[in-house]
Protein backbone atom coordinates (compact mmCIF):
# COMPACT_ATOMS: atom_id res chain seq x y z
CA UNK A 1 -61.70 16.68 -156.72
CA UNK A 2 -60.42 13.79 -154.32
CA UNK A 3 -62.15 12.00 -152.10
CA UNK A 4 -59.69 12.90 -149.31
CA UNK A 5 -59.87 16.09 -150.40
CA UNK A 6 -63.57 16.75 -148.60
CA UNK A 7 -62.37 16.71 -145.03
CA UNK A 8 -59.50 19.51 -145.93
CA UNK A 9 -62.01 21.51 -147.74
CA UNK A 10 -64.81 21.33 -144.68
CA UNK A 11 -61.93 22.51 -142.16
CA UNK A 12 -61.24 25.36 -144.53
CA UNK A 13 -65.02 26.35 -144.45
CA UNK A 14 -65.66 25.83 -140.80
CA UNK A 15 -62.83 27.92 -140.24
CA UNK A 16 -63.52 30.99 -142.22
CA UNK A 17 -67.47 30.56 -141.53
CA UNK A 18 -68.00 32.64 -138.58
CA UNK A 19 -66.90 35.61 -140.54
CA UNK A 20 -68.92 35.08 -143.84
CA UNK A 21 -71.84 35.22 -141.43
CA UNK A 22 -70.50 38.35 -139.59
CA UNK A 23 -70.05 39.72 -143.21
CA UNK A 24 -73.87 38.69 -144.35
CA UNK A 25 -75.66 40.34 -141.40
CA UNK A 26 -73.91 43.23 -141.65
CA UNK A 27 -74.12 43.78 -145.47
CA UNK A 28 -77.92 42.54 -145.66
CA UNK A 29 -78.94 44.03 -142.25
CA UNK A 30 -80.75 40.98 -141.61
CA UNK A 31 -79.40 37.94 -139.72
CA UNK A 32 -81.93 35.74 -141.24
CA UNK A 33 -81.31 37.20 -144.55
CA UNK A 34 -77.52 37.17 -143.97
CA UNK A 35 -77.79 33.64 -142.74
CA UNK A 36 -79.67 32.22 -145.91
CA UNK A 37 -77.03 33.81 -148.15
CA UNK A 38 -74.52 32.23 -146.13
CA UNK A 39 -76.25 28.28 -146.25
CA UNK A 40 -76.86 29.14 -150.18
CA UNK A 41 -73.67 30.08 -150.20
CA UNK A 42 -72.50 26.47 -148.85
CA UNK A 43 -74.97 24.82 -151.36
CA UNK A 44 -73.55 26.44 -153.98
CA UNK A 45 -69.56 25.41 -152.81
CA UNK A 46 -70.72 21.31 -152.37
CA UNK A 47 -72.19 21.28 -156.05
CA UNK A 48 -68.93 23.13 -157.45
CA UNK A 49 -65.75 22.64 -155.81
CA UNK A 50 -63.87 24.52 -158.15
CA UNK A 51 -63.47 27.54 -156.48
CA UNK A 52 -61.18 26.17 -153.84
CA UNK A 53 -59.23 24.56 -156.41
CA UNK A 54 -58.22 27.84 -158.49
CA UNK A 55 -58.24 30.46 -155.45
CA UNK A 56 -55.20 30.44 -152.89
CA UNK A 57 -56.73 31.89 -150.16
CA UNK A 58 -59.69 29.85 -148.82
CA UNK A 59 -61.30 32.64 -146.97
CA UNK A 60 -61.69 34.67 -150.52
CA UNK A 61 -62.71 31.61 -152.11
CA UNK A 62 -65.67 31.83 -149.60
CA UNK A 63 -66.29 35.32 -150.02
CA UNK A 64 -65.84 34.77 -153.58
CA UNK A 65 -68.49 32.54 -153.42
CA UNK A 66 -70.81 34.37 -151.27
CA UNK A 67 -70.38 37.77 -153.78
CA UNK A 68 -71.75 35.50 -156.81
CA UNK A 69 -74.68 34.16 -154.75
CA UNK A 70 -75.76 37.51 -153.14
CA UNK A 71 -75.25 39.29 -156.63
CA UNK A 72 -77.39 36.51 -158.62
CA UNK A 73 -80.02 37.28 -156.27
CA UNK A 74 -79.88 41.13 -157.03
CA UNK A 75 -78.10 41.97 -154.06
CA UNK A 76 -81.07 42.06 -152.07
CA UNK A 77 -81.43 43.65 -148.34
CA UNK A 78 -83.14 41.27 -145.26
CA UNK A 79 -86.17 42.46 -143.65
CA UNK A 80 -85.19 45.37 -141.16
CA UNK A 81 -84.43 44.18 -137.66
CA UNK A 82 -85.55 47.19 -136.26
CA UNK A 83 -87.15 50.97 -137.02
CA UNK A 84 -83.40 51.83 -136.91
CA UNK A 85 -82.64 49.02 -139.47
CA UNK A 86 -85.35 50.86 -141.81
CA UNK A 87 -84.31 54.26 -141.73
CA UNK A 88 -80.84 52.78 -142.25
CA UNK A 89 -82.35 50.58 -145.67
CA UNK A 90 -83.48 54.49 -146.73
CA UNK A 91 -80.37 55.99 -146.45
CA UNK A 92 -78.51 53.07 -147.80
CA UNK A 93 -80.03 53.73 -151.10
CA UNK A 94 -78.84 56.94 -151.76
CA UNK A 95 -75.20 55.56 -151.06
CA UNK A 96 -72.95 54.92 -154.48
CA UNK A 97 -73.54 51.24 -155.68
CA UNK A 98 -70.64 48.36 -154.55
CA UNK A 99 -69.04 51.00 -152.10
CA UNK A 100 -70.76 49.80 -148.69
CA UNK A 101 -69.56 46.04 -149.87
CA UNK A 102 -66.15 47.07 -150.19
CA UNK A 103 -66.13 48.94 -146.90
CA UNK A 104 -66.72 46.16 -145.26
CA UNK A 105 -65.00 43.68 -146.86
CA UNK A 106 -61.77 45.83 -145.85
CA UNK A 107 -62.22 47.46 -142.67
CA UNK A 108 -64.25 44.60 -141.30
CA UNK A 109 -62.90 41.69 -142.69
CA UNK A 110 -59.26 43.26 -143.21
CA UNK A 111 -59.07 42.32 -147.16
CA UNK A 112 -56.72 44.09 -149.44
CA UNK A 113 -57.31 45.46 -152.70
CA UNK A 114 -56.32 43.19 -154.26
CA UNK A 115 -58.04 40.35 -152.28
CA UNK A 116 -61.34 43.00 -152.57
CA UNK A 117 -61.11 42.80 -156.41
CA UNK A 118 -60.68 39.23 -156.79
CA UNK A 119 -64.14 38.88 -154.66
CA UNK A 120 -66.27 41.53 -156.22
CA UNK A 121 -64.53 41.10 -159.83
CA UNK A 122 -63.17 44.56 -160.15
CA UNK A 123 -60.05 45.69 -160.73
CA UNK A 124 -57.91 46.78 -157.53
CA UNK A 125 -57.99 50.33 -158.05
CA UNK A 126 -61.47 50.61 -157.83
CA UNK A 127 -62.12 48.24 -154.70
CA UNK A 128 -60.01 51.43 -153.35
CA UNK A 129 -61.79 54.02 -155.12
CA UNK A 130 -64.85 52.34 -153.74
CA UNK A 131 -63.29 52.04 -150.07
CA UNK A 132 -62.60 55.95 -149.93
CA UNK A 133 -66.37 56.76 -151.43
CA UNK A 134 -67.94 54.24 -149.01
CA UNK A 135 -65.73 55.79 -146.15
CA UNK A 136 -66.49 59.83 -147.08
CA UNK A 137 -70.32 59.18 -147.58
CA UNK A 138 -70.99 57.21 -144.70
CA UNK A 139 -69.09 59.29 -142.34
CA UNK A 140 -71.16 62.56 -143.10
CA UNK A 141 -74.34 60.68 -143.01
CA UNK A 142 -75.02 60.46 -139.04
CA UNK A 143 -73.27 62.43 -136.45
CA UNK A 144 -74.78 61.23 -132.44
CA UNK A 145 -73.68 60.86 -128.91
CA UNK A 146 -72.04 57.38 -128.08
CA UNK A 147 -71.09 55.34 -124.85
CA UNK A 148 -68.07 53.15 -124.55
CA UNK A 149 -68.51 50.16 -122.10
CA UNK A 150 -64.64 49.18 -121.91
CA UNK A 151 -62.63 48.60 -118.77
CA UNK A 152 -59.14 48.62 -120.12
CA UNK A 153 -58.32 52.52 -119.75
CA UNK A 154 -55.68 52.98 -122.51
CA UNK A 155 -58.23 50.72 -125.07
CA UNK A 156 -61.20 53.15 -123.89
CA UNK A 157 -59.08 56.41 -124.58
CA UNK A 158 -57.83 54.96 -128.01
CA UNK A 159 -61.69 54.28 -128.87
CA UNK A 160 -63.05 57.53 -128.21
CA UNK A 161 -60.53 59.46 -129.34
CA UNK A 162 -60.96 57.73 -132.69
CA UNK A 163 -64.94 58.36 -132.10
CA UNK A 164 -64.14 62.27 -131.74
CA UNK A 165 -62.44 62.60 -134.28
CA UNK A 166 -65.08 61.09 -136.49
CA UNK A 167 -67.22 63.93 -135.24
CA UNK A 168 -69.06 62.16 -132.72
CA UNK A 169 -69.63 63.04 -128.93
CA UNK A 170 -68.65 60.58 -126.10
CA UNK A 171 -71.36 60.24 -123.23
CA UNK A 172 -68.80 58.71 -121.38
CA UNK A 173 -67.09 55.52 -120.14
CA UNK A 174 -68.17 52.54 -118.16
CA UNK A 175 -66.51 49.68 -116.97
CA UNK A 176 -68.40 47.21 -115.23
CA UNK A 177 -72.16 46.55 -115.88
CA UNK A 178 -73.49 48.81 -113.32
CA UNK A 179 -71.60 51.94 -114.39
CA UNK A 180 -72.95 50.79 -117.55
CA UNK A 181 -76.62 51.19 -116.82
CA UNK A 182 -76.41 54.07 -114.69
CA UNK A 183 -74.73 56.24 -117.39
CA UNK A 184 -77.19 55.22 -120.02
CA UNK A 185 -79.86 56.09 -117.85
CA UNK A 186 -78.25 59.52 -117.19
CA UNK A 187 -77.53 60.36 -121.03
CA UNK A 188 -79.09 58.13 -123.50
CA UNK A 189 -76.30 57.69 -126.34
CA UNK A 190 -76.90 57.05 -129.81
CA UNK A 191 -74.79 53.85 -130.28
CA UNK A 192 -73.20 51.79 -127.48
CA UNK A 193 -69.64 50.66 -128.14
CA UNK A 194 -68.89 47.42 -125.84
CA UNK A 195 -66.07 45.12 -124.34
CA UNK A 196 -67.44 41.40 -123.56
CA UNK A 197 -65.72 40.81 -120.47
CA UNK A 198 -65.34 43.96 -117.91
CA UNK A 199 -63.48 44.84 -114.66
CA UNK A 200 -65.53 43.22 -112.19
CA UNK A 201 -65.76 40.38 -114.19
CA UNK A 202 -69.38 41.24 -115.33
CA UNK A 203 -70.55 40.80 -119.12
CA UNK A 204 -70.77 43.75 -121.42
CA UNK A 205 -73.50 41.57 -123.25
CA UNK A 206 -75.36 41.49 -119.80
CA UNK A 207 -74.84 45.25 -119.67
CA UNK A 208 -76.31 45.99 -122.85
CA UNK A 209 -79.48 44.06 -122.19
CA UNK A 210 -80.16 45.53 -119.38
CA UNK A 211 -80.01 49.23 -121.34
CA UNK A 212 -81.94 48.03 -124.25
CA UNK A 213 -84.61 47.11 -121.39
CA UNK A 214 -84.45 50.97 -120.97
CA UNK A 215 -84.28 52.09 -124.91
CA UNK A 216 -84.90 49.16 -127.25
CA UNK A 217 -83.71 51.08 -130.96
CA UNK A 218 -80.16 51.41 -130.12
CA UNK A 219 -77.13 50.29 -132.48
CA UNK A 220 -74.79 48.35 -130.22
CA UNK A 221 -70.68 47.64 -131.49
CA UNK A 222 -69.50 44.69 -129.63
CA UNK A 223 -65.52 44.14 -128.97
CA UNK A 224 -63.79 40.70 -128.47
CA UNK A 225 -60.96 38.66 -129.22
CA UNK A 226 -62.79 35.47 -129.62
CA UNK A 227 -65.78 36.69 -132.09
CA UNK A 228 -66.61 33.42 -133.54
CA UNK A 229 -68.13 32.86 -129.94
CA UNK A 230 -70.84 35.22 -130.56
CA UNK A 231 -70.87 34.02 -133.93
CA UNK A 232 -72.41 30.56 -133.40
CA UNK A 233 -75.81 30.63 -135.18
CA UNK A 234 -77.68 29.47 -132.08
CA UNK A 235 -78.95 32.49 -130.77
CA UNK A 236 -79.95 36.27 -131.62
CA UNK A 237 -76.10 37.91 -133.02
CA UNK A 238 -74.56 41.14 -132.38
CA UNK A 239 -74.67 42.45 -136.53
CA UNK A 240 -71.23 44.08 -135.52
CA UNK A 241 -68.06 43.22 -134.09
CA UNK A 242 -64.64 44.31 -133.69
CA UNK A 243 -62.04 42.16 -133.00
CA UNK A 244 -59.30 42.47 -130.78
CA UNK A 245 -56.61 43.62 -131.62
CA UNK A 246 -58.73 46.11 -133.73
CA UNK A 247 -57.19 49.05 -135.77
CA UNK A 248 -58.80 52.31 -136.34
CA UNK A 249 -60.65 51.50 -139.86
CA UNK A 250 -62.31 48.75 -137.99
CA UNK A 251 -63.54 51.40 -135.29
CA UNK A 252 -64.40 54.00 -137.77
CA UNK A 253 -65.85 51.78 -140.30
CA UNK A 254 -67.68 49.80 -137.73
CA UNK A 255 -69.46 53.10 -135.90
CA UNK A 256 -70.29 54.32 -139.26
CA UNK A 257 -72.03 51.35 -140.19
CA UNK A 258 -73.83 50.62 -136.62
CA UNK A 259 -75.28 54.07 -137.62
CA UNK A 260 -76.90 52.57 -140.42
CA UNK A 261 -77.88 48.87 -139.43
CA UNK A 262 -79.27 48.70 -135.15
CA UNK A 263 -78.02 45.49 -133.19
CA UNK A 264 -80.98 45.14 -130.80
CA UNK A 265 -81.66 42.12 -130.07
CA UNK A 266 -80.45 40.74 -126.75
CA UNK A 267 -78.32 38.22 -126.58
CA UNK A 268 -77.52 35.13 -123.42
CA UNK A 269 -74.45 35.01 -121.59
């Protein structure tokens, strides 16, 4: 490869980095875990360059990449962040093989088929065959109650409608950090579902650390339109996010998954 081709190649990277590492915690349940695939990952992309030479699309080059490192390794899962994060590792193996991956690499990461096959090798048919397995299993697995901290009144509708319909029951909504707390306090939801910035111009991040001062083992679905801001590597990471504009896989996906894999550790304004 060109000299002057480095720079290009370590924009393309930088750029598509945030979400590889969104991708790794979610799909190892371990930001350490997800975070050394991701640096391998890199290792693996200075030695060889010729991914980004063949692939077109420089985010599934990275993906691409990622899928050969993680699947060398044996696909392995991180040490659990939490009890949740155990019971989830349980559960997880009863799931069919390569479905979970292909969940998320669609509903999180919005790849197509097509775009899904050419990063797992397989054929696009079955990245969809997986999808629709991954989406069936994992949505009878948990049923719970769940809170929505969202202050935008048509966005917090939209969300737990979507929720319901999954099965789930709403506890109800909040929309600035003190309605926040005082609902958790007065039902204690299963998974919190929450907006960054809020009506009063209070954090939802500050919100949920102050209820996970009240019940530590609680999933916790952040929203925001500027996710590589959580997504920094310098402090404890949300292991999902939506981002805005979101579309309903991305909701249903994510609560299914958040289910599985607890975001518990509190994070700094």
């Amino acid at each position: 490869m060109p000299s002057d081709a480095t720079p290009d190649l370590s924009m393309l990277i930088g750029a598509n980095l945030p979400y590889l590492r969104r991708y790794a915690r979610a799909l190892t349940g371990s930001q350490s875990t997800g975070d050394a695939f991701a640096a391998a990952t890199l290792e693996a992309i200075l030695e060889d360059t010729a991914i980004f030479d063949e692939a077109g699309n420089p985010k599934v080059a990275l993906f691409s990449a990622f899928h050969l490192v993680w699947a060398s390794a044996g696909a392995p899962l991180g040490e659990p962040d939490s009890r949740l994060s155990a019971k989830a590792q349980d559960r997880m193996a009863e799931l069919t093989p390569n479905t979970r991956e292909a969940l998320l690499l669609h509903a999180i990461e919005g790849f197509t088929h097509e775009e899904i096959g050419a990063i797992m090798q397989v054929e696009p048919g079955e990245a969809s065959e997986l999808i629709e397995i991954a989406q069936r299993e994992m949505a009878n697995s948990v049923r719970g109650k769940i809170m929505i901290i969202e202050d935008e009144a048509i966005i917090a509708m939209d969300i737990a409608a979507i929720v319901k319909e999954m099965g789930h029951d709403i506890t109800g909504i909040a929309r600035t950090r003190t309605e926040a707390v005082n609902l958790a306090a007065r039902d204690k939801p299963d998974l919190i579902l929450a907006d960054i910035q809020l009506a009063d111009n209070s954090s939802g991040i500050d919100a949920v650390n102050d209820i996970l001062q009240q019940f530590e083992n609680l999933p916790v679905i952040f929203i925001t339109a500027f996710p590589e801001r959580l997504l920094t590597g310098k402090k404890h990471e949300p292991a999902f996010l939506i981002t805005k504009p979101y579309h309903e896989d991305q909701v249903r996906s994510a609560v299914s998954q958040a289910m599985f894999f607890s975001s518990t550790e509190t994070l700094t304004a």
